[in-house]
C-alpha atoms as a PDB file:
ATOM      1  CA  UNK A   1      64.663-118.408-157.179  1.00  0.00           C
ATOM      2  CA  UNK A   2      64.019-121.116-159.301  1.00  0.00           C
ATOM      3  CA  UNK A   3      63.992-124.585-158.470  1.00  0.00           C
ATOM      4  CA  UNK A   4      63.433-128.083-160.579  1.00  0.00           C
ATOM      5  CA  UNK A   5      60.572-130.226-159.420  1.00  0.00           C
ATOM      6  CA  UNK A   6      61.495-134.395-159.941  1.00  0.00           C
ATOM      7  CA  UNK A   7      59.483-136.895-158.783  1.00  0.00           C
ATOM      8  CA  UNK A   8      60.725-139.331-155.977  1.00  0.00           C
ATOM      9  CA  UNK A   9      61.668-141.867-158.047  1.00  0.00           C
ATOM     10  CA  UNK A  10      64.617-139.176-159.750  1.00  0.00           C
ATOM     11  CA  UNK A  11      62.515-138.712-162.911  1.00  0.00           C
ATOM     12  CA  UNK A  12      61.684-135.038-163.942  1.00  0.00           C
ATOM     13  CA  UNK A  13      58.436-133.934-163.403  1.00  0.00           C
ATOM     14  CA  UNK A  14      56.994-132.348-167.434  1.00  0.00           C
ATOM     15  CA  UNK A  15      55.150-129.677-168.410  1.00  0.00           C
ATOM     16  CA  UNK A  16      54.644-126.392-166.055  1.00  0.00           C
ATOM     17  CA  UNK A  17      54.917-128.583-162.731  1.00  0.00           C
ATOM     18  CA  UNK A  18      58.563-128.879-163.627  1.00  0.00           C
ATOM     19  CA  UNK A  19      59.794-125.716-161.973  1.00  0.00           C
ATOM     20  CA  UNK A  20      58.849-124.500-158.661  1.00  0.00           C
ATOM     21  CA  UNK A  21      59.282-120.219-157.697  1.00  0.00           C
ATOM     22  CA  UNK A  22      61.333-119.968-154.220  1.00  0.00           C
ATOM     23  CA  UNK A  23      59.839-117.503-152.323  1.00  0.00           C
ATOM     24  CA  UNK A  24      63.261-115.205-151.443  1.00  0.00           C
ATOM     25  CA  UNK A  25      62.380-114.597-148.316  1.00  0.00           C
ATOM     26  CA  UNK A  26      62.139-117.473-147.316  1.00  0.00           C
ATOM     27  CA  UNK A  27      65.004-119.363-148.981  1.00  0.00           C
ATOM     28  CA  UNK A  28      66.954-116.550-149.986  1.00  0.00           C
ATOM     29  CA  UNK A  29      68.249-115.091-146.827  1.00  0.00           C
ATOM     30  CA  UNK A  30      71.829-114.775-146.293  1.00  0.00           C
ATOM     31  CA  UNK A  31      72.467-117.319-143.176  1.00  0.00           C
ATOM     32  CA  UNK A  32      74.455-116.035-140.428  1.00  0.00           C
ATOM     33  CA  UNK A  33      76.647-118.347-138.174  1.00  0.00           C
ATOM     34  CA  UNK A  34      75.766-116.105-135.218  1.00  0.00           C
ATOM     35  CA  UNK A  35      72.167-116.067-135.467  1.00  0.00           C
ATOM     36  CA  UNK A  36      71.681-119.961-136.293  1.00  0.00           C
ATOM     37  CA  UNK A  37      73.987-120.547-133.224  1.00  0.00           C
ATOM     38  CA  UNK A  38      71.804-118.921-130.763  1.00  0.00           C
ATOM     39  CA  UNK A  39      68.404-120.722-132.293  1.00  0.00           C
ATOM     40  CA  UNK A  40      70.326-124.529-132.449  1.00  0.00           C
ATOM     41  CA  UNK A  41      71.349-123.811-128.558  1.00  0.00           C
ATOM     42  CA  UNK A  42      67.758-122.289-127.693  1.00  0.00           C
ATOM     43  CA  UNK A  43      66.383-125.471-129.235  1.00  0.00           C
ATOM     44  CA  UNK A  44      68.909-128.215-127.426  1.00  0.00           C
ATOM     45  CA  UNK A  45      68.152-126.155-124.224  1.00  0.00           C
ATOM     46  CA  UNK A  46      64.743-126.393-124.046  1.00  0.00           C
ATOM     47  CA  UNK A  47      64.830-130.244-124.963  1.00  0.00           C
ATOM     48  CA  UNK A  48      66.081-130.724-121.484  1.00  0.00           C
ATOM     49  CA  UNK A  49      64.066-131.721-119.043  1.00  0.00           C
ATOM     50  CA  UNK A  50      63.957-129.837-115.416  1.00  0.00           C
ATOM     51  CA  UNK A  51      66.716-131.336-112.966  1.00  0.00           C
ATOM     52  CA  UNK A  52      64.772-132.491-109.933  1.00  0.00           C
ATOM     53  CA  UNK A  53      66.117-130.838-106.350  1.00  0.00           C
ATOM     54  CA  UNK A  54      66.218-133.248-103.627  1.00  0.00           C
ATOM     55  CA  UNK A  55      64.899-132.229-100.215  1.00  0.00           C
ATOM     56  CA  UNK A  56      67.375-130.945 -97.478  1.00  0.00           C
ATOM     57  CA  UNK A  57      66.913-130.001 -93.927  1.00  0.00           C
ATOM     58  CA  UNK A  58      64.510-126.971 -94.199  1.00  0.00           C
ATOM     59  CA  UNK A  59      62.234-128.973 -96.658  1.00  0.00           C
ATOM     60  CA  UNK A  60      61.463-131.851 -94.299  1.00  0.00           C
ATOM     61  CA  UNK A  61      58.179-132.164 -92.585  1.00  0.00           C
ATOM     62  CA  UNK A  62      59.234-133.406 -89.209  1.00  0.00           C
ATOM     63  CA  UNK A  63      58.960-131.735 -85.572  1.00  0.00           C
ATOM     64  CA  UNK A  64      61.607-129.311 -84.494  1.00  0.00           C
ATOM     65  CA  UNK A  65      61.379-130.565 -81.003  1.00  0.00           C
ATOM     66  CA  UNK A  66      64.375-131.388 -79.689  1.00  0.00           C
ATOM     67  CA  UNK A  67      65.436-135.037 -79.416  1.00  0.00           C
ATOM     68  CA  UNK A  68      66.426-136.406 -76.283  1.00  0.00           C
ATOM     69  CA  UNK A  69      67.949-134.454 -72.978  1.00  0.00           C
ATOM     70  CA  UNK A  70      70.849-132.077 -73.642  1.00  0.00           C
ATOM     71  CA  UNK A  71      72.933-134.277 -70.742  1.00  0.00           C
ATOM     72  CA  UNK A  72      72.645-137.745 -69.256  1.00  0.00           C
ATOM     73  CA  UNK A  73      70.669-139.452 -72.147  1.00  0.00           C
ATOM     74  CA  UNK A  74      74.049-141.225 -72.802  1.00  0.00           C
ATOM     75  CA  UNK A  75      73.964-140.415 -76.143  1.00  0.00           C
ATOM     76  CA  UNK A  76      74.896-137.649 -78.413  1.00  0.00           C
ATOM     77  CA  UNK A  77      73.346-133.984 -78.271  1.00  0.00           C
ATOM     78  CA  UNK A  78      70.864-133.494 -81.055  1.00  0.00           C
ATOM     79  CA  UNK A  79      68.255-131.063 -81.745  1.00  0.00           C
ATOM     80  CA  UNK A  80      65.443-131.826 -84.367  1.00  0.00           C
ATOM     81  CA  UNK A  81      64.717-135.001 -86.796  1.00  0.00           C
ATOM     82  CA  UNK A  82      64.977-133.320 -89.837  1.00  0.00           C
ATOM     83  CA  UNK A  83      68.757-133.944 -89.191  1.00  0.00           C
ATOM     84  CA  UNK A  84      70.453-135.200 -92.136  1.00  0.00           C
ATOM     85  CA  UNK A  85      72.103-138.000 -89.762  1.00  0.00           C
ATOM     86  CA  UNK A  86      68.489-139.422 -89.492  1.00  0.00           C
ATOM     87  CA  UNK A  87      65.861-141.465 -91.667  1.00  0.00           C
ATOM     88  CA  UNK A  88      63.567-139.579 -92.642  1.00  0.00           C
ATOM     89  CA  UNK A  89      65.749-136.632 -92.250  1.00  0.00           C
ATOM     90  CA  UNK A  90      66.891-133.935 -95.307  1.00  0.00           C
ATOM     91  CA  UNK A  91      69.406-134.715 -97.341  1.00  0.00           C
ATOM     92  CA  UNK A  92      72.932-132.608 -96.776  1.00  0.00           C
ATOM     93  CA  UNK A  93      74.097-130.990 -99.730  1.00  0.00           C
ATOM     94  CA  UNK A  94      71.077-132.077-101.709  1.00  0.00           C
ATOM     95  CA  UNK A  95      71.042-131.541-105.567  1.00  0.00           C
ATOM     96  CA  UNK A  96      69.437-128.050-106.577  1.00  0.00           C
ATOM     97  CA  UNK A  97      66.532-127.301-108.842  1.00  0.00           C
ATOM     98  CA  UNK A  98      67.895-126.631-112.239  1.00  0.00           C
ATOM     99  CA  UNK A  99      65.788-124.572-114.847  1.00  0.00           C
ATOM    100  CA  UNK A 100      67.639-125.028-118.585  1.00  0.00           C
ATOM    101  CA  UNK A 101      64.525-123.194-120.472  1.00  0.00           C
ATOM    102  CA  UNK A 102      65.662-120.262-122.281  1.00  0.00           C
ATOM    103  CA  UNK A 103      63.305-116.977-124.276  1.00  0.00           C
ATOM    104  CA  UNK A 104      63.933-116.548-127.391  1.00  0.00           C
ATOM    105  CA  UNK A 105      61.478-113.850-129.593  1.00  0.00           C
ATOM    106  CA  UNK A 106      59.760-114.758-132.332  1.00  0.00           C
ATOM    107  CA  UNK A 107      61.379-112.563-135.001  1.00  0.00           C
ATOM    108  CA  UNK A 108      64.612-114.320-134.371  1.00  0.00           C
ATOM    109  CA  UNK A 109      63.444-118.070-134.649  1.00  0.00           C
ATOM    110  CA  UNK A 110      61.502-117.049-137.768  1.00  0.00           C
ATOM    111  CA  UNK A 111      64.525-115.601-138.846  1.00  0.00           C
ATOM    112  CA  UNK A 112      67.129-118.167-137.918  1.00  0.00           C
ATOM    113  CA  UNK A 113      64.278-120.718-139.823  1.00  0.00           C
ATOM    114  CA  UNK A 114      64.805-119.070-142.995  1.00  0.00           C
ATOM    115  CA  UNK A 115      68.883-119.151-142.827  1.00  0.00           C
ATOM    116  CA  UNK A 116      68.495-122.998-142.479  1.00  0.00           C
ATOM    117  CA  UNK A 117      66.311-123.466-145.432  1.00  0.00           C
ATOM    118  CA  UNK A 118      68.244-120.702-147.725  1.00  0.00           C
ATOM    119  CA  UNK A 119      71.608-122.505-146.552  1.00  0.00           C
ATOM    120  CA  UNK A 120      69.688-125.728-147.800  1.00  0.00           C
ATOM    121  CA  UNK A 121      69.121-123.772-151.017  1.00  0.00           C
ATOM    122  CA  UNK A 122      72.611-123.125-151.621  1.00  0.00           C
ATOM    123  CA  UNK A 123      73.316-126.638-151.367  1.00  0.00           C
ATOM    124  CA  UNK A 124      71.476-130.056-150.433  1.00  0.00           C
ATOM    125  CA  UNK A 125      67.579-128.995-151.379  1.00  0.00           C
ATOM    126  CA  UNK A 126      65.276-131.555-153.247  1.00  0.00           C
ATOM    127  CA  UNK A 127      61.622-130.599-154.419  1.00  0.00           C
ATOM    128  CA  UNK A 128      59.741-133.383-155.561  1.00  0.00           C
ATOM    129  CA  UNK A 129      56.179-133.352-156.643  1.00  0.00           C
ATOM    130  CA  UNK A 130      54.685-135.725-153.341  1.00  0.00           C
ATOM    131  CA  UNK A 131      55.744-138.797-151.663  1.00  0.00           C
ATOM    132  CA  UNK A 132      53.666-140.820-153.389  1.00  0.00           C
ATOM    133  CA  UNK A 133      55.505-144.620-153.727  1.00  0.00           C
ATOM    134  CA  UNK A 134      54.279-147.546-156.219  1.00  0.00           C
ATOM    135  CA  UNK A 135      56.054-149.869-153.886  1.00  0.00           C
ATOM    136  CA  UNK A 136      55.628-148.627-150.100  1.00  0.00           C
ATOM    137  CA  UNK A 137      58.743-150.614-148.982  1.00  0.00           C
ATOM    138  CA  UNK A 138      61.601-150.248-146.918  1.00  0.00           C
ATOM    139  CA  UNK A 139      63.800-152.238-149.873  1.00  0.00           C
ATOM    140  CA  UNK A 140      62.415-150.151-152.249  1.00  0.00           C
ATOM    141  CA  UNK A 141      62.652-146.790-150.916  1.00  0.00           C
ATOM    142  CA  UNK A 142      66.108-147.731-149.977  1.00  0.00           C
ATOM    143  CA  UNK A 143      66.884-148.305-154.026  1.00  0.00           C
ATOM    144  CA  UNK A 144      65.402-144.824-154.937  1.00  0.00           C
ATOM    145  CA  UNK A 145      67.439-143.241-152.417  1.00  0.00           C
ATOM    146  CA  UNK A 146      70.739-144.627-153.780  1.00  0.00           C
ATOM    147  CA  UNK A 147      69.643-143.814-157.635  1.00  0.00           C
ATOM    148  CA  UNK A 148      68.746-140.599-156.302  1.00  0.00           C
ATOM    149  CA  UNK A 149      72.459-139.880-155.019  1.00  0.00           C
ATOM    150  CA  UNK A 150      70.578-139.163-151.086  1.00  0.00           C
ATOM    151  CA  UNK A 151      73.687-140.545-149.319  1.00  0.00           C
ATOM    152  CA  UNK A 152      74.137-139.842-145.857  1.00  0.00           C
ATOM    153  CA  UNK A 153      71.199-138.025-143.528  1.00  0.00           C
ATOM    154  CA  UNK A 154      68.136-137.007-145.093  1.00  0.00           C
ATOM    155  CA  UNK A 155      65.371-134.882-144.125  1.00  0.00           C
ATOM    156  CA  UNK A 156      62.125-135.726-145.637  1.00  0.00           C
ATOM    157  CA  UNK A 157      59.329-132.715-145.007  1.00  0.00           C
ATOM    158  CA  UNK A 158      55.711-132.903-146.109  1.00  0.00           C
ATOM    159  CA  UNK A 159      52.617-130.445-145.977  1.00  0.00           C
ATOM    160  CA  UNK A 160      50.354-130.620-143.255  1.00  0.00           C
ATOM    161  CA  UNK A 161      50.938-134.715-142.788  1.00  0.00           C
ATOM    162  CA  UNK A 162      53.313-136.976-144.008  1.00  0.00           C
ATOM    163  CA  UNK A 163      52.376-139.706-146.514  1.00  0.00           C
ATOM    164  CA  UNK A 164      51.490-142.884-144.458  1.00  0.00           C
ATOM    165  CA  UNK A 165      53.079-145.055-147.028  1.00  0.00           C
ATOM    166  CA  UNK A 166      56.520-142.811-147.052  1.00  0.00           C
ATOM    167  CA  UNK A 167      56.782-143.006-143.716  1.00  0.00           C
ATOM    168  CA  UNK A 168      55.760-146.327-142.866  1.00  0.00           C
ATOM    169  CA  UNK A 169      58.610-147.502-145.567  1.00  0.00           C
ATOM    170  CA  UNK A 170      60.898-144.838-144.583  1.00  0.00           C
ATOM    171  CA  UNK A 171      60.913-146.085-140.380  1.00  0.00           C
ATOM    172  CA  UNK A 172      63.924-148.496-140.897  1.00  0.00           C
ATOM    173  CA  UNK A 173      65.718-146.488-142.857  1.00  0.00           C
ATOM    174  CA  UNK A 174      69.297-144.960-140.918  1.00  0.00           C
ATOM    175  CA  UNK A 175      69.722-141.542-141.150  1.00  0.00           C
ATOM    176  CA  UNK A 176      66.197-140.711-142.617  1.00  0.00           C
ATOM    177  CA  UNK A 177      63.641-138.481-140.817  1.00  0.00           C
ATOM    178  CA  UNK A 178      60.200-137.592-141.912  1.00  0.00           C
ATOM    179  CA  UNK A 179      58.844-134.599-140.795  1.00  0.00           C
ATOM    180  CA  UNK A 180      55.465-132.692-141.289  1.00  0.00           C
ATOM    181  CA  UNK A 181      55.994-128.665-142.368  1.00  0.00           C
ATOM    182  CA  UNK A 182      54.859-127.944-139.265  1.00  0.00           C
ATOM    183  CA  UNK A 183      57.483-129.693-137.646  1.00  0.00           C
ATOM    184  CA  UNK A 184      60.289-127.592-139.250  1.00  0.00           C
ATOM    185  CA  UNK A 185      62.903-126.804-136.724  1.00  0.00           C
ATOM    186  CA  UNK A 186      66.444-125.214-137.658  1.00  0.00           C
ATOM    187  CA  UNK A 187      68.396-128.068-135.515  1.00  0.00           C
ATOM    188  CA  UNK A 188      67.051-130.769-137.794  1.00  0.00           C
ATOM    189  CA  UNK A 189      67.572-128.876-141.153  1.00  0.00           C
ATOM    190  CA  UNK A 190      71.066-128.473-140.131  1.00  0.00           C
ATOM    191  CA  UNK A 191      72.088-131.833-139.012  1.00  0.00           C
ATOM    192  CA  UNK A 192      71.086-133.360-142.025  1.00  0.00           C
ATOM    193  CA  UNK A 193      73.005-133.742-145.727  1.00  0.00           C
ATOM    194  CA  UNK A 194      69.956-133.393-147.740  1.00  0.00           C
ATOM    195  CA  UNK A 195      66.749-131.169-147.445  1.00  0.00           C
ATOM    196  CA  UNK A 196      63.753-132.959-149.026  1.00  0.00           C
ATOM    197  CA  UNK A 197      60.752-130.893-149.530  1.00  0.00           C
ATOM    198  CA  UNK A 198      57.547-131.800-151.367  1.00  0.00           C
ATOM    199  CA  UNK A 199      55.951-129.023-153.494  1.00  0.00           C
ATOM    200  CA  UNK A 200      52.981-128.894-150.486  1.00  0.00           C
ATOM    201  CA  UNK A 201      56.081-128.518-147.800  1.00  0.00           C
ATOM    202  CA  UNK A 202      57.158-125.582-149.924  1.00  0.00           C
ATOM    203  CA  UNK A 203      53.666-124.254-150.081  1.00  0.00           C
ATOM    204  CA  UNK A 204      53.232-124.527-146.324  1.00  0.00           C
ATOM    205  CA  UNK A 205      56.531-122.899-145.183  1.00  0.00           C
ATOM    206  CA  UNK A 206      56.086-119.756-147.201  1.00  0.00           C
ATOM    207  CA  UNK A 207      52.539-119.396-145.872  1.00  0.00           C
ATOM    208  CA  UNK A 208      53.972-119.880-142.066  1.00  0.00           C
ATOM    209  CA  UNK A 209      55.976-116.544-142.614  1.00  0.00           C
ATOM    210  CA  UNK A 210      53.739-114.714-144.436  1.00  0.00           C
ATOM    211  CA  UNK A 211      50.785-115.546-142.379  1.00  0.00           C
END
């Protein structure tokens, strides 16, 4: 597959850097609903953090000698402190330890990967030539997004760093992420109306599957 390379300004990029070779494999999957599904909630799941259990009767460390006389203290019957009528005591009905992690293999991420960028192929993917900026400004950048036609969320991915100037202009821009390749996630490519990968992004992905 065949793709134009532009610069990030909008202008074409001349000679034989003008057209960039799509590895098929990579972006020319057919994506499947299913499959992306089960990657996207395997992602969200694992963003969430452990829920912490509180400590009820059996997890207190207090004596299990009984409190007090069974009769004539006057007051009521207990046994020990842990008690959850107590301070210091376990809590009744405590929250439990919740776990959220899910397994995924390996084969399916990879492939659930390659349905996000070849549905980005379809529809919504930029190459451009680097992220070099004359102007490293917010104002700027802002401009060359809206000649560009880059409305709505964008996803910005470099090789193995990001430009410092890029992202330092692109920071207060809404809707705009910046991403290494290694940072590549299917959640991300999905979320977001416009895939924009330099030509080092494009060299990095393919070499993450076929390495």
């Amino acid at each position: 597959m065949k793709v134009k390379v532009q610069k990030i300004d909008g202008k074409a990029v001349s000679g034989s850097g003008g057209e960039i070779e799509l590895n098929d494999d990579v972006f020319g999957v057919e994506p499947r609903a299913d499959i992306l599904h089960r990657v996207v909630t395997w992602q969200l799941e694992n963003r969430r953090g452990t829920a912490r259990p509180t400590r009820e009767r059996s997890d207190v460390a207090r004596t299990g000698k009984k409190f007090g006389r069974q009769k004539g203290g006057g007051t009521a019957r207990h046994g020990d402190r842990a008690a959850p009528i107590f301070i210091g005591g376990g809590k009744a009905h405590g929250a439990r330890k919740r776990d959220f992690n899910q397994s995924l293999n390996k084969k399916l991420r990879a492939l659930g990967l390659k349905m996000a960028l070849s549905s980005k192929a379809k529809d919504g993917l930029v190459v451009v030539d680097s992220l070099e900026l004359k102007d490293a400004k917010t104002k700027a950048l802002a401009a060359t997004f809206g000649k560009n036609g880059w409305n709505g969320k964008v996803l910005v991915i470099d090789g193995e760093s990001v430009n410092d100037g890029f992202k330092k202009a692109a920071n207060n821009l809404p809707g705009v992420n910046v991403l290494p390749a290694m940072g590549a996630n299917v959640y991300d490519i999905l979320k977001h109306d416009t895939l924009v990968l330099t030509k080092d992004a494009v060299e990095k992905l393919e070499a993450r599957f076929n390495g």
